[in-house]
N, C-alpha and C. Protein backbone atom coordinates (compact mmCIF):
# COMPACT_ATOMS: atom_id res chain seq x y z
N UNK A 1 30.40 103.85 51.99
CA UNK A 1 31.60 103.05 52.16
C UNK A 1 31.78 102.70 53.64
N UNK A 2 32.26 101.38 53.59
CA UNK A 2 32.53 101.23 55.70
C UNK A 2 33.31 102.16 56.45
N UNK A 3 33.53 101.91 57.26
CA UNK A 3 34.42 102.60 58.21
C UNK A 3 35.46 101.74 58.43
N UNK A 4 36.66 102.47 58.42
CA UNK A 4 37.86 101.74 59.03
C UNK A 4 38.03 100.90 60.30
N UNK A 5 37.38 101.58 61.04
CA UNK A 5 37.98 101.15 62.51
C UNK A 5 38.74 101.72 63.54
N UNK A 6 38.70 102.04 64.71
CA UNK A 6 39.82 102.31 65.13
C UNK A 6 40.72 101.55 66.38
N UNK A 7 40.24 99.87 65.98
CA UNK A 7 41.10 99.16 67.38
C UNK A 7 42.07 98.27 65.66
N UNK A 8 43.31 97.68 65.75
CA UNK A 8 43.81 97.19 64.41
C UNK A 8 44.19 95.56 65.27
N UNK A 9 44.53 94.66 64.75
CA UNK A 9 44.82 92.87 65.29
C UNK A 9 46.47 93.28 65.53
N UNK A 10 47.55 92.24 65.36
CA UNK A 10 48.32 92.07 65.18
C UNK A 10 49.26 92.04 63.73
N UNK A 11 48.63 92.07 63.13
CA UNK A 11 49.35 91.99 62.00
C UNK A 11 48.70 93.35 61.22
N UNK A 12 48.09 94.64 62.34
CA UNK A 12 48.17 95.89 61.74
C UNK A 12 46.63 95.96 60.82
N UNK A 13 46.00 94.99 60.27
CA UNK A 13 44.36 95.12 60.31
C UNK A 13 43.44 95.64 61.19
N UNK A 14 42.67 96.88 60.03
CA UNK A 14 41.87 97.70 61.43
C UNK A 14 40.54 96.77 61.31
N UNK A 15 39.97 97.05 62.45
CA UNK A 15 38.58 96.26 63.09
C UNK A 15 37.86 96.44 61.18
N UNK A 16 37.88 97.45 60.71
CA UNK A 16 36.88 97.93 59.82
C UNK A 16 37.46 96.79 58.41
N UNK A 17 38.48 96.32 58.61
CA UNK A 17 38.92 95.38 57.64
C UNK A 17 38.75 94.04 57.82
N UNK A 18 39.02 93.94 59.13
CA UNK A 18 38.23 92.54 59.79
C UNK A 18 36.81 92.15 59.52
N UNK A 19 36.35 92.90 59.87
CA UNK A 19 34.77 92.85 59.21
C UNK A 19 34.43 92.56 58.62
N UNK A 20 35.01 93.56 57.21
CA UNK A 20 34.92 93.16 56.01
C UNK A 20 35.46 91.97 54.45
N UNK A 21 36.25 91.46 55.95
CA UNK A 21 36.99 90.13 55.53
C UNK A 21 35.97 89.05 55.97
N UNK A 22 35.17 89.01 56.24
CA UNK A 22 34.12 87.93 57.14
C UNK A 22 33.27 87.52 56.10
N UNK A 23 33.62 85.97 55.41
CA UNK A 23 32.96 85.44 54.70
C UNK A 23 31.65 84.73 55.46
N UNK A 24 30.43 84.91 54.83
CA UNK A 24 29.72 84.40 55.07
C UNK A 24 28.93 83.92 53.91
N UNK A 25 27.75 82.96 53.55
CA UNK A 25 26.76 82.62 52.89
C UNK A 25 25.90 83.45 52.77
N UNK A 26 25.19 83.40 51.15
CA UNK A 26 24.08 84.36 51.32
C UNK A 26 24.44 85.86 50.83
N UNK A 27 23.75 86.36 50.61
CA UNK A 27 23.82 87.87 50.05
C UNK A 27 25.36 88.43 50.67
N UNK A 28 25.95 89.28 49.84
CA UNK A 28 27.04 89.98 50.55
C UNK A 28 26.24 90.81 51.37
N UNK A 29 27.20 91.73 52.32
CA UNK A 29 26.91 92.39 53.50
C UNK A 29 27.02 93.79 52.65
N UNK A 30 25.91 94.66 52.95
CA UNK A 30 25.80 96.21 52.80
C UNK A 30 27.31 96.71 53.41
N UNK A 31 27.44 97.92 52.88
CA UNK A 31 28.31 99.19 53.39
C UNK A 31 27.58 99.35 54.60
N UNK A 32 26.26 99.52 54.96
CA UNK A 32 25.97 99.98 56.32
C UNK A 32 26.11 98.91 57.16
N UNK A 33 25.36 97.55 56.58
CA UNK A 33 26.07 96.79 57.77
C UNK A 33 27.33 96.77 58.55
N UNK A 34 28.61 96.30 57.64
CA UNK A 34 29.94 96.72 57.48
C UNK A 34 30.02 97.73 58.82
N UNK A 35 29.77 98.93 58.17
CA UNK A 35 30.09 99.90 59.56
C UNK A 35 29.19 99.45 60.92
N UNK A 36 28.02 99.05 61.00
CA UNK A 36 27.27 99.08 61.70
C UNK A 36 28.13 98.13 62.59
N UNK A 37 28.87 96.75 62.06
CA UNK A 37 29.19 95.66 62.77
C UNK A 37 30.47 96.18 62.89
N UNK A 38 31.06 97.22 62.16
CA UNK A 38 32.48 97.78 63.03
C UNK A 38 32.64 98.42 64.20
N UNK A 39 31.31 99.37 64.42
CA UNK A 39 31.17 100.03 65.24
C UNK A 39 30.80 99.46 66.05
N UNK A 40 30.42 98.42 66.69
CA UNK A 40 30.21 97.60 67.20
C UNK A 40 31.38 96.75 67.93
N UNK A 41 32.24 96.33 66.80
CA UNK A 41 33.34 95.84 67.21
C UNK A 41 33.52 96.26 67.92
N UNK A 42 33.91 97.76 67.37
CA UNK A 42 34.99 99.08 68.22
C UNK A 42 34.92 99.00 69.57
N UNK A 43 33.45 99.31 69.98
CA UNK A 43 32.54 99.36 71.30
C UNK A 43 32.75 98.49 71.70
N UNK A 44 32.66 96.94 71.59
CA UNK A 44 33.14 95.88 72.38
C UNK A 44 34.53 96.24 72.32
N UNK A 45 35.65 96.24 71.87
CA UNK A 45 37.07 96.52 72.34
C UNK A 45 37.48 97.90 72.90
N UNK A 46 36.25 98.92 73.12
CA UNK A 46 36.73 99.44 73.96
C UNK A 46 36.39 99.11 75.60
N UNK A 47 35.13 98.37 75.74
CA UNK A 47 35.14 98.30 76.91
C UNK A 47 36.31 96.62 77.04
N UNK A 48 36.63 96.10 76.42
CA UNK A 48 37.41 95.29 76.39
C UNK A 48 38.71 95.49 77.30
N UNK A 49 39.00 96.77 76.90
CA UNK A 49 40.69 97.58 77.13
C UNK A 49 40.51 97.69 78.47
N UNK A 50 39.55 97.81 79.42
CA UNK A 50 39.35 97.74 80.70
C UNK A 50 40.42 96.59 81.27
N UNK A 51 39.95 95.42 80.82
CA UNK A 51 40.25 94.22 81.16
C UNK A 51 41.70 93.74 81.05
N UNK A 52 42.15 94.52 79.59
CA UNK A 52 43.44 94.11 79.30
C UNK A 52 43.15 93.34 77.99
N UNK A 53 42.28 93.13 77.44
CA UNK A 53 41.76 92.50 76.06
C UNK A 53 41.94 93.17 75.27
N UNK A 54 42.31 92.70 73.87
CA UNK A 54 42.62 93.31 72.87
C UNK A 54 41.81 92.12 71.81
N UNK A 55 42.03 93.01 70.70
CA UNK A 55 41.43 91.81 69.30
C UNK A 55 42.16 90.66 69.29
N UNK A 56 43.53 90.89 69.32
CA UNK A 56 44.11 89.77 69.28
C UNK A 56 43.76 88.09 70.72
N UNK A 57 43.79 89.14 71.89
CA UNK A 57 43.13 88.06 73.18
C UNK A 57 41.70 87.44 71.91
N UNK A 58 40.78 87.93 71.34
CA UNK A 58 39.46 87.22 71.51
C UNK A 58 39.97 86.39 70.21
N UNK A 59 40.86 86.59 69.28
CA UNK A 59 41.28 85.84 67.98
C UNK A 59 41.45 84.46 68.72
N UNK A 60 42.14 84.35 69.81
CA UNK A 60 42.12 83.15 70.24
C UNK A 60 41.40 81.98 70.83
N UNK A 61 40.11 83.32 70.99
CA UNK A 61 38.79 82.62 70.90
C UNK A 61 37.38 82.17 70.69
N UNK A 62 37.38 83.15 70.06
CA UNK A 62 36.41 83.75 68.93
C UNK A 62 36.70 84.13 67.97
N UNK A 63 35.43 84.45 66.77
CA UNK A 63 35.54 84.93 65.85
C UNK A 63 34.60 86.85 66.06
N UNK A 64 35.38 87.33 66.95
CA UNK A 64 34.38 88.37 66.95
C UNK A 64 34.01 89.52 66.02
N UNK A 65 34.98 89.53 65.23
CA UNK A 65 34.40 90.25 64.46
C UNK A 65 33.10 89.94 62.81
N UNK A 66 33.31 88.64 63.21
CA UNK A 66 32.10 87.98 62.44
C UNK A 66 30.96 87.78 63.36
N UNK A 67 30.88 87.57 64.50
CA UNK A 67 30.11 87.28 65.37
C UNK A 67 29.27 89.11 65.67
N UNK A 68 30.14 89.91 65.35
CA UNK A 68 29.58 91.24 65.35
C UNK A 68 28.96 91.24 63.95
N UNK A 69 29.69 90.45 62.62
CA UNK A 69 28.41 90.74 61.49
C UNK A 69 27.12 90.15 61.87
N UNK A 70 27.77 89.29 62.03
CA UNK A 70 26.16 87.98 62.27
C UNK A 70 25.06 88.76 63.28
N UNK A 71 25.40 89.44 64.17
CA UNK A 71 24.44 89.79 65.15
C UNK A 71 24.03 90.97 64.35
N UNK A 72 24.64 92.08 63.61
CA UNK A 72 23.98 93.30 62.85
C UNK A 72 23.06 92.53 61.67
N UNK A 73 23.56 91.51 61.15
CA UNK A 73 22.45 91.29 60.00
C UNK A 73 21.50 90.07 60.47
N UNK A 74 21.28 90.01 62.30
CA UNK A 74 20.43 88.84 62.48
C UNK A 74 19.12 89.46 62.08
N UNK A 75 18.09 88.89 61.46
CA UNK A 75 16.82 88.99 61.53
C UNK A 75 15.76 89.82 62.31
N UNK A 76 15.92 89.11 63.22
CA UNK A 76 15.52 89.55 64.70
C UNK A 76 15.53 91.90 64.96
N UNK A 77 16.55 92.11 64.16
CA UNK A 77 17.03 93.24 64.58
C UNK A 77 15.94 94.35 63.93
């Protein structure tokens, strides 16, 4: 099963739900992906918190927590 998360948006969604809200084409995404691209998240918003960034700052400009699936299930990996 994924992992929750532990950074949440604004409206109280943890990273680990974000994730797993990320429609994409193509096969659904594994349980390990899922965590793999949460944990991931996580790690980018923690060094984020340095800055003063939060999930909500990158909502406004990115999609990062899809951009964290896309990179766990790129090919390449």
């Amino acid at each position: 099963m994924a992992i929750i998360g532990r950074h949440t948006d604004r409206e109280g969604r943890s990273t680990g739900e974000r994730v797993a809200a990320v429609e994409r084409f193509g096969r659904p995404a594994t349980d390990d992906e899922l965590t793999a691209a949460t944990r991931l998240l996580d790690a980018m918003l923690d060094a984020a918190e340095a800055q003063g960034c939060t999930l909500g700052t990158f909502d406004w400009v990115a999609d990062l927590p899809g951009a964290c699936l896309d990179a766990i299930r790129h090919p390449s990996r």
